[in-house]
Protein backbone atom coordinates (compact mmCIF):
# COMPACT_ATOMS: atom_id res chain seq x y z
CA UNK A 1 -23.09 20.47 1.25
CA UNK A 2 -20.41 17.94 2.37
CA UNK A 3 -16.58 18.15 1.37
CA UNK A 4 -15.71 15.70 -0.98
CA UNK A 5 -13.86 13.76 0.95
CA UNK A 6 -16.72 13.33 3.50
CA UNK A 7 -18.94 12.52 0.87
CA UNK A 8 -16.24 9.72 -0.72
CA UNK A 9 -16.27 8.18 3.18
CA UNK A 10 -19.85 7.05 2.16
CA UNK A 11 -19.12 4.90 -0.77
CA UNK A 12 -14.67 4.07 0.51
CA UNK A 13 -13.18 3.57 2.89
CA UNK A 14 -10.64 6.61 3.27
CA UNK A 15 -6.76 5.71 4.44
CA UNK A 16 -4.24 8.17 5.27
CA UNK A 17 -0.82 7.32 3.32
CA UNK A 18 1.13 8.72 5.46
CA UNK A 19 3.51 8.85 8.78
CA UNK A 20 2.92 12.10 9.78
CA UNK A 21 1.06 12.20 13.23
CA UNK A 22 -0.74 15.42 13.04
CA UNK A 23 -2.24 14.75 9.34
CA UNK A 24 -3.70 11.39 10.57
CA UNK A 25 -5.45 13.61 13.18
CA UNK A 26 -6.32 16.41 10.97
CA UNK A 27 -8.11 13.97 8.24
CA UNK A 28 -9.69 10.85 10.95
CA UNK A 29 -8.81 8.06 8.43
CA UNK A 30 -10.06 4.48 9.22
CA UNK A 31 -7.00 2.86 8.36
CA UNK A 32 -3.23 4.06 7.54
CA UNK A 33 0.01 2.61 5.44
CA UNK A 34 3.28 3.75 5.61
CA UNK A 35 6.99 2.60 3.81
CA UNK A 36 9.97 3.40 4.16
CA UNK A 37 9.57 6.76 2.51
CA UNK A 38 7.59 7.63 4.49
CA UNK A 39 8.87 6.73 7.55
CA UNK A 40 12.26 8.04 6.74
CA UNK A 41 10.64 11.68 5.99
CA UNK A 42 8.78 10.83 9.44
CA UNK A 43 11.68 10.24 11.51
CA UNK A 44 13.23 13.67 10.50
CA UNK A 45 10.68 15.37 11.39
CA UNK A 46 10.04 17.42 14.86
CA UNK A 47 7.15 15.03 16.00
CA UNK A 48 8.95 12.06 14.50
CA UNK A 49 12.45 12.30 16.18
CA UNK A 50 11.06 11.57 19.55
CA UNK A 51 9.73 8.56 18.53
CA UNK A 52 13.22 7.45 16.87
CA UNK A 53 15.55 8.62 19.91
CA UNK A 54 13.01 6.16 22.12
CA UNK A 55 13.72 3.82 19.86
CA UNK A 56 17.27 3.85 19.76
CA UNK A 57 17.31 4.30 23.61
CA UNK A 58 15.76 1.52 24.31
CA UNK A 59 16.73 -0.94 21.66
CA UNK A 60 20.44 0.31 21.42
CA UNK A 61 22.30 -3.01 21.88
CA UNK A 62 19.99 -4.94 18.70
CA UNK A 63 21.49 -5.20 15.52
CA UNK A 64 20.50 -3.31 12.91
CA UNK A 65 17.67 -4.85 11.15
CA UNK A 66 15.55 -5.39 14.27
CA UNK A 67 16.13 -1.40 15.54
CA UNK A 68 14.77 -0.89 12.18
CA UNK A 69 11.69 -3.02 12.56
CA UNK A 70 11.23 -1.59 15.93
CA UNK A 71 11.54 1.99 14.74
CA UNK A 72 8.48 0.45 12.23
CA UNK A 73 6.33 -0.83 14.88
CA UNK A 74 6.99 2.40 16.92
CA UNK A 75 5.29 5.11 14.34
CA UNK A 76 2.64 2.20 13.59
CA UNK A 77 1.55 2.21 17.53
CA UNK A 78 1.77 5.91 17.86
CA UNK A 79 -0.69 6.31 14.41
CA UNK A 80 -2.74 2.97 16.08
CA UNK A 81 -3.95 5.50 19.01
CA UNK A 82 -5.56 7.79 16.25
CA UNK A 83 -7.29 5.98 14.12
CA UNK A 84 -9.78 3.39 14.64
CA UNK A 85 -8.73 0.58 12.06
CA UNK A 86 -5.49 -0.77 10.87
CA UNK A 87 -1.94 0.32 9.97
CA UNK A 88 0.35 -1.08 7.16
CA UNK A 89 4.14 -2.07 8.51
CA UNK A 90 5.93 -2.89 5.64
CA UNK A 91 8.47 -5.88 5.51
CA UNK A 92 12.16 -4.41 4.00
CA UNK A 93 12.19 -4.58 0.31
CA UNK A 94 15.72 -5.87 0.39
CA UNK A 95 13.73 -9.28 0.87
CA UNK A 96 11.45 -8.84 -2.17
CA UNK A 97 13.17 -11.72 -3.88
CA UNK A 98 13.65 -14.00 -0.47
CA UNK A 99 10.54 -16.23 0.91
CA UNK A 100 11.92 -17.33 3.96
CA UNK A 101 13.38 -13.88 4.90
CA UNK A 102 10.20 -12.06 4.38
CA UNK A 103 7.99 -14.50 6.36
CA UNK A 104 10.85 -13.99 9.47
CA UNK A 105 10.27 -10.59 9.12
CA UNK A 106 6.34 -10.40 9.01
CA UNK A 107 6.55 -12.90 12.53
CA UNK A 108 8.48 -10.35 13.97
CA UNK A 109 6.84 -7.36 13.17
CA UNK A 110 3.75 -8.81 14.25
CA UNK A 111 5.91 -10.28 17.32
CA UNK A 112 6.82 -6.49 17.92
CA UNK A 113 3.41 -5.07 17.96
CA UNK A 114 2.19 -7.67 20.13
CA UNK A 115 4.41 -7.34 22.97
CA UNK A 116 3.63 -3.68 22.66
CA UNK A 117 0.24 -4.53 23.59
CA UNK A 118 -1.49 -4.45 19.56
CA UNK A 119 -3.63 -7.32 18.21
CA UNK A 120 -2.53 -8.66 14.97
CA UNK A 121 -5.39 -8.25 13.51
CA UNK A 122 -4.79 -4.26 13.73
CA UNK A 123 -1.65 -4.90 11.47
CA UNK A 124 -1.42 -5.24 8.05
CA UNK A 125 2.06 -6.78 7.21
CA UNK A 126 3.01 -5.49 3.13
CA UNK A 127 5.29 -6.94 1.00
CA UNK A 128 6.41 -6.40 -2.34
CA UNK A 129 4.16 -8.58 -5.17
CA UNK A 130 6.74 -10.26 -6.70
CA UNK A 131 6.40 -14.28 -6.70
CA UNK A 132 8.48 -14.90 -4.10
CA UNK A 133 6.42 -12.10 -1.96
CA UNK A 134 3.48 -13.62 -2.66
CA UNK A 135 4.97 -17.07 -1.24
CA UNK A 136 5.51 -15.87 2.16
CA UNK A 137 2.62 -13.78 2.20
CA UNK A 138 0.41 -16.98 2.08
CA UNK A 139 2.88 -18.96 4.70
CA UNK A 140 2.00 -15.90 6.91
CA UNK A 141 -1.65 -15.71 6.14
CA UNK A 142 -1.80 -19.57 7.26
CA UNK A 143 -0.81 -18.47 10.75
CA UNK A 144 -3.00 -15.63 10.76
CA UNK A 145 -1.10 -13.05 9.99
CA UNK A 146 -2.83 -10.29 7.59
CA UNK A 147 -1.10 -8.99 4.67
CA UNK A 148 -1.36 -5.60 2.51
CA UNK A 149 0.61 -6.48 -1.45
CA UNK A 150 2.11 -3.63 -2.30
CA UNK A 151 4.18 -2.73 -5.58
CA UNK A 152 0.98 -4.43 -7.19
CA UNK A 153 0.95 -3.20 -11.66
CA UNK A 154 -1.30 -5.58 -12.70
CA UNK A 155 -3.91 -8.77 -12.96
CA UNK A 156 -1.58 -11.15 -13.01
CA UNK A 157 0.26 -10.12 -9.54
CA UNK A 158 -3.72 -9.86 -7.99
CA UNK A 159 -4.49 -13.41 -9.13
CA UNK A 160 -1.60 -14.66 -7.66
CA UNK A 161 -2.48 -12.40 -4.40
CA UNK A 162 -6.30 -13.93 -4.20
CA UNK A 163 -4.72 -17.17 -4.41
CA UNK A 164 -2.52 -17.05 -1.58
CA UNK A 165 -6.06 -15.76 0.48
CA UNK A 166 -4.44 -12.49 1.04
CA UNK A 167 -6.20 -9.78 3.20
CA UNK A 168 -5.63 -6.79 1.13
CA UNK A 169 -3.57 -5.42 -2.39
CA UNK A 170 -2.83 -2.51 -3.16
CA UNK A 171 -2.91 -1.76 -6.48
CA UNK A 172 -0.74 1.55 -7.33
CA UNK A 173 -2.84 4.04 -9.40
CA UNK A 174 -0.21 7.12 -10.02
CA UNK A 175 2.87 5.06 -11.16
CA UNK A 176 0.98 3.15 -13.58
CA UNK A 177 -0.10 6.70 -14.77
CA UNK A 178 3.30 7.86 -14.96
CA UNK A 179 4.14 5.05 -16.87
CA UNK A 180 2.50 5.20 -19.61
CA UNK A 181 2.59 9.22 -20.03
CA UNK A 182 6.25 8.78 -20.13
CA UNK A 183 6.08 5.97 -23.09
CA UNK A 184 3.44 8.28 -24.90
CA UNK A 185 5.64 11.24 -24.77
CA UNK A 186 4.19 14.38 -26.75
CA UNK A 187 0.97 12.15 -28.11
CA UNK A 188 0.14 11.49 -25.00
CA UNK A 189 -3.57 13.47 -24.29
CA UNK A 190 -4.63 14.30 -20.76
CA UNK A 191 -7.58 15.32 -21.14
CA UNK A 192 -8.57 11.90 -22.87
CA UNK A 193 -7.40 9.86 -20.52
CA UNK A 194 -8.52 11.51 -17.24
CA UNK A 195 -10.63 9.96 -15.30
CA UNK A 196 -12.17 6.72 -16.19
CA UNK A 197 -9.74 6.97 -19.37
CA UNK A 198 -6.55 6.83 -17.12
CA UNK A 199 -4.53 3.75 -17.79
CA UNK A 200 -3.74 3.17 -13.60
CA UNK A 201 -7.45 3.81 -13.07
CA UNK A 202 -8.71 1.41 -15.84
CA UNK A 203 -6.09 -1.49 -14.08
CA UNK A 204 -7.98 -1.20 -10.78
CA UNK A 205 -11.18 -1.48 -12.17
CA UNK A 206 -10.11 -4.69 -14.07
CA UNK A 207 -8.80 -6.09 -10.79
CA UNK A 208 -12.03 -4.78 -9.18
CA UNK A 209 -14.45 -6.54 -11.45
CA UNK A 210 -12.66 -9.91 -11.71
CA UNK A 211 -12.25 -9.91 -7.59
CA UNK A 212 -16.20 -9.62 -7.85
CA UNK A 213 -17.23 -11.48 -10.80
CA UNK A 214 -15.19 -14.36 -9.06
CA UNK A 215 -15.92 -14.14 -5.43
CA UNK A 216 -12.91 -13.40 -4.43
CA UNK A 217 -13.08 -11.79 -0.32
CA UNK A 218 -9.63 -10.10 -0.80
CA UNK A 219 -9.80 -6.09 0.39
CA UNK A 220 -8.79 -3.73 -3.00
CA UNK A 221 -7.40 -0.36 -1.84
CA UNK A 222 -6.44 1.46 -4.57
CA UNK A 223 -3.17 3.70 -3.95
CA UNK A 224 -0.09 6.03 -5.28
CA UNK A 225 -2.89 8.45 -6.79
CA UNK A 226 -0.99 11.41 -8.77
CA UNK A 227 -4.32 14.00 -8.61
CA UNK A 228 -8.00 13.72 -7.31
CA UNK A 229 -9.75 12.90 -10.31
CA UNK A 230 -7.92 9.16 -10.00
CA UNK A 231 -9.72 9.06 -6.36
CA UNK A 232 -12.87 10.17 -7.57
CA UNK A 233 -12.86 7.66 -10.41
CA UNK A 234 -12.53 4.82 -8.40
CA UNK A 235 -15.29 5.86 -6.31
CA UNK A 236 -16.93 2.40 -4.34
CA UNK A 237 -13.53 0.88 -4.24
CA UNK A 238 -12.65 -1.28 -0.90
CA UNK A 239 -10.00 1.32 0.63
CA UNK A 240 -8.34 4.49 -0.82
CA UNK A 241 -5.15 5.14 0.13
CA UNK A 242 -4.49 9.24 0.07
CA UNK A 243 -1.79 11.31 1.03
CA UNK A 244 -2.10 14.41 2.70
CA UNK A 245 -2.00 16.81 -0.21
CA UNK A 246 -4.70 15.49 -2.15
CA UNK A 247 -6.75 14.66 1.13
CA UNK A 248 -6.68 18.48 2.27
CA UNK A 249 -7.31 19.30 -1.76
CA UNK A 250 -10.78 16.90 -1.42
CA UNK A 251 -11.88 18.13 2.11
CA UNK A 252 -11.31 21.70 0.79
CA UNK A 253 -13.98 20.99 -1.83
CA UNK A 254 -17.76 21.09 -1.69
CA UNK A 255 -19.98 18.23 -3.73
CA UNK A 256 -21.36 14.88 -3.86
CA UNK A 257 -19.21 11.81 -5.15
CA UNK A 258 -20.94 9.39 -7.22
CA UNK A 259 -20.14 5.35 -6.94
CA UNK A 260 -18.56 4.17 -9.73
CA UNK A 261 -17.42 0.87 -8.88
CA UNK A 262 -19.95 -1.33 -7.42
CA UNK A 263 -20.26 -5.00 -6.85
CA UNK A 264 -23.42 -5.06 -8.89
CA UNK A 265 -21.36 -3.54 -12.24
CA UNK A 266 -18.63 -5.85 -13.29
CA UNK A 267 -19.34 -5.80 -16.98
CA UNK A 268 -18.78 -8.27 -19.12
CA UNK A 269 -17.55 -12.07 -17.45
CA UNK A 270 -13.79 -12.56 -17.47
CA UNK A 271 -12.57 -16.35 -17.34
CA UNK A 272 -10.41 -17.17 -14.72
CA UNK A 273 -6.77 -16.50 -15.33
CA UNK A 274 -3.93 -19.62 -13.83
CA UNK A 275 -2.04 -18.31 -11.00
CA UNK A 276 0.77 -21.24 -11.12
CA UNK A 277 4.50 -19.57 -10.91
CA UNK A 278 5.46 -20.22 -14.66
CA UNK A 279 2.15 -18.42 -15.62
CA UNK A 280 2.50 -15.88 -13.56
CA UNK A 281 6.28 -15.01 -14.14
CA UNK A 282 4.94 -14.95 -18.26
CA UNK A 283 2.35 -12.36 -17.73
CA UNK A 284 4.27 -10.43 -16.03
CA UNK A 285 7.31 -10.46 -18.17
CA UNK A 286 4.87 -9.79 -20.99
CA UNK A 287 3.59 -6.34 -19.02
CA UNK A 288 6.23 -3.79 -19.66
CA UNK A 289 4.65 -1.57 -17.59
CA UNK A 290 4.25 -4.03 -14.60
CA UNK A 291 7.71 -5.38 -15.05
CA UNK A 292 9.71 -1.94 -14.65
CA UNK A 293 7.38 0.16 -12.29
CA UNK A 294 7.52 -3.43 -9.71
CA UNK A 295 11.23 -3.23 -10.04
CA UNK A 296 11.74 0.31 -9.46
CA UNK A 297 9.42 0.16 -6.54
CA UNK A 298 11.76 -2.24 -5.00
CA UNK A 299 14.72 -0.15 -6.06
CA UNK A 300 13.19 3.01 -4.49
CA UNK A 301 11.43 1.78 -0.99
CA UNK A 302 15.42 -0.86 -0.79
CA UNK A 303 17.26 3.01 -1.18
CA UNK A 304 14.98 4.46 1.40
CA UNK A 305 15.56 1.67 3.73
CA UNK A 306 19.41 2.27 3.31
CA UNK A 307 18.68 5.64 3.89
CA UNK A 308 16.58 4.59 7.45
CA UNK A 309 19.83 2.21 8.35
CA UNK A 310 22.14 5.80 8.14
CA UNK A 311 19.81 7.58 10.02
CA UNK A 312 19.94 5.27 13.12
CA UNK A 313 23.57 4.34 12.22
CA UNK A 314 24.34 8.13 12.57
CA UNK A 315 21.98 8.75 15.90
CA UNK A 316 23.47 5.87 17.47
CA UNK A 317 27.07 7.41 17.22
């Protein structure tokens, strides 16, 4: 009988969440992401720091902000040679809230990877789903360059993403689970809402069925999963993005994963939702959940990238 996670490949397409080197060879993903946690636990590491003293070697005389985006490209080409599909770079969250930054960044990321011999259309660019995210996200899809929304809580934010003709959102899973256990406090049941029941789970499979039932081509890869049962659930989904732990806890296990989302099963019709910025901005301001997991998201990946700046601050003294 096949492993769980070898049966899941059949219905999803599997993606490694991670930086580390030796777990995208251990697990043969299609596709990776990374962030700047990541990356920052990835430079530290024994087969990371390599990869950050080339780095700093050769790009020793750039300013900060580019050595960072070229540390970036650097782990994205080194996971590009083992896997066959596509690798997330994400754009610094200190731009979350600035257009015009965030599209300069995405060109030269892309830039980056291209003189280091990758096509574009091996790189997914993420940025943050806040409005002004979303903004450059369709300037840079214009010129053909692919983006992954990350920091995505709800509908409203994936309306907003199909309408820009992004490539690919990623809808977080775990956080929106933590969420709402947190608000529940001691009524809050797990058993009852495992599985199909779990409030992160039952937001993807909203943003799945109205991507379908409207015709929308934009990739879903559902991510920041807290325990396997989320994966399983969402079963038939575009992508699903796993870290390490709970990809060695699914290849460990023997069975047969059933599809549960399908194209075929989008339940009842949903009307289309407006996707100007004043709706938009509403419905998410009206999503308590949306509104404080997106800005803690920024808050924690804008800390991580501070930390990244120390690290090569203190490497290159």
């Amino acid at each position: 009988m096949p492993s769980l996670l070898d049966s899941l490949r059949q219905t999803t397409t599997v993606v490694a969440d991670t930086g580390d080197f030796e777990a995208v060879r251990k697990y043969r993903p299609t596709d990776a992401t990374t962030n700047p946690t990541l990356i920052l636990k990835a430079a530290q590491s024994e087969a990371g720091k390599p990869v950050l003293e080339r780095v700093l070697h050769q790009h020793r005389a750039a300013d900060e902000a580019t050595v960072l985006d070229r540390l970036l490209v650097a782990f994205g080409r080194e996971i590009l040679d083992l896997i066959p599909g596509r690798v997330s770079t994400e754009v610094d969250a200190r731009l979350s809230f600035d257009t015009r930054a965030t599209v300069e960044r995405g060109r030269q990321l892309i830039a980056f990877y291209e003189a280091a011999g990758v096509a574009r259309e091996r790189v997914l660019i993420k940025i943050a789903s806040t409005w002004e995210g979303i903004a450059a996200a369709r300037v840079l899809q214009a010129e053909g360059i692919r983006c992954n929304m990350t920091l995505l809580f709800s509908l409203a934010q994936a309306v907003a993403c199909a309408d820009a003709k992004v490539q690919l959102i990623s809808p977080f899973v775990g956080r929106i689970y933590d969420w709402y256990k947190k608000s529940e406090g001691a009524a809050w049941d797990e058993a009852a809402r495992a599985g199909a029941n779990d409030p992160g789970v039952q937001s993807v499979t909203a943003i799945y069925r109205y991507y379908r039932q409207h015709g929308i081509p934009t990739e879903i890869m559902g991510a920041s999963f807290r325990n396997s049962g989320q994966i399983l659930a969402l079963a038939g989904c575009d992508l699903l993005t796993i870290s390490p732990q709970l990809l060695e806890e699914l290849s460990g296990k023997e069975g047969t994963v059933e599809r549960v989302l399908s194209p075929e099963a989008t339940g009842q019709a949903v009307p289309t939702l407006a996707c100007d910025e004043a709706s938009f901005r509403f419905a998410l301001n009206e999503d308590a959940m949306a509104t404080e997991k997106l800005a803690e998201g920024i808050r924690v990946f804008a800390a991580d990238a501070r930390k990244l700046d120390q690290v090569i601050a203190q490497a290159l003294a």
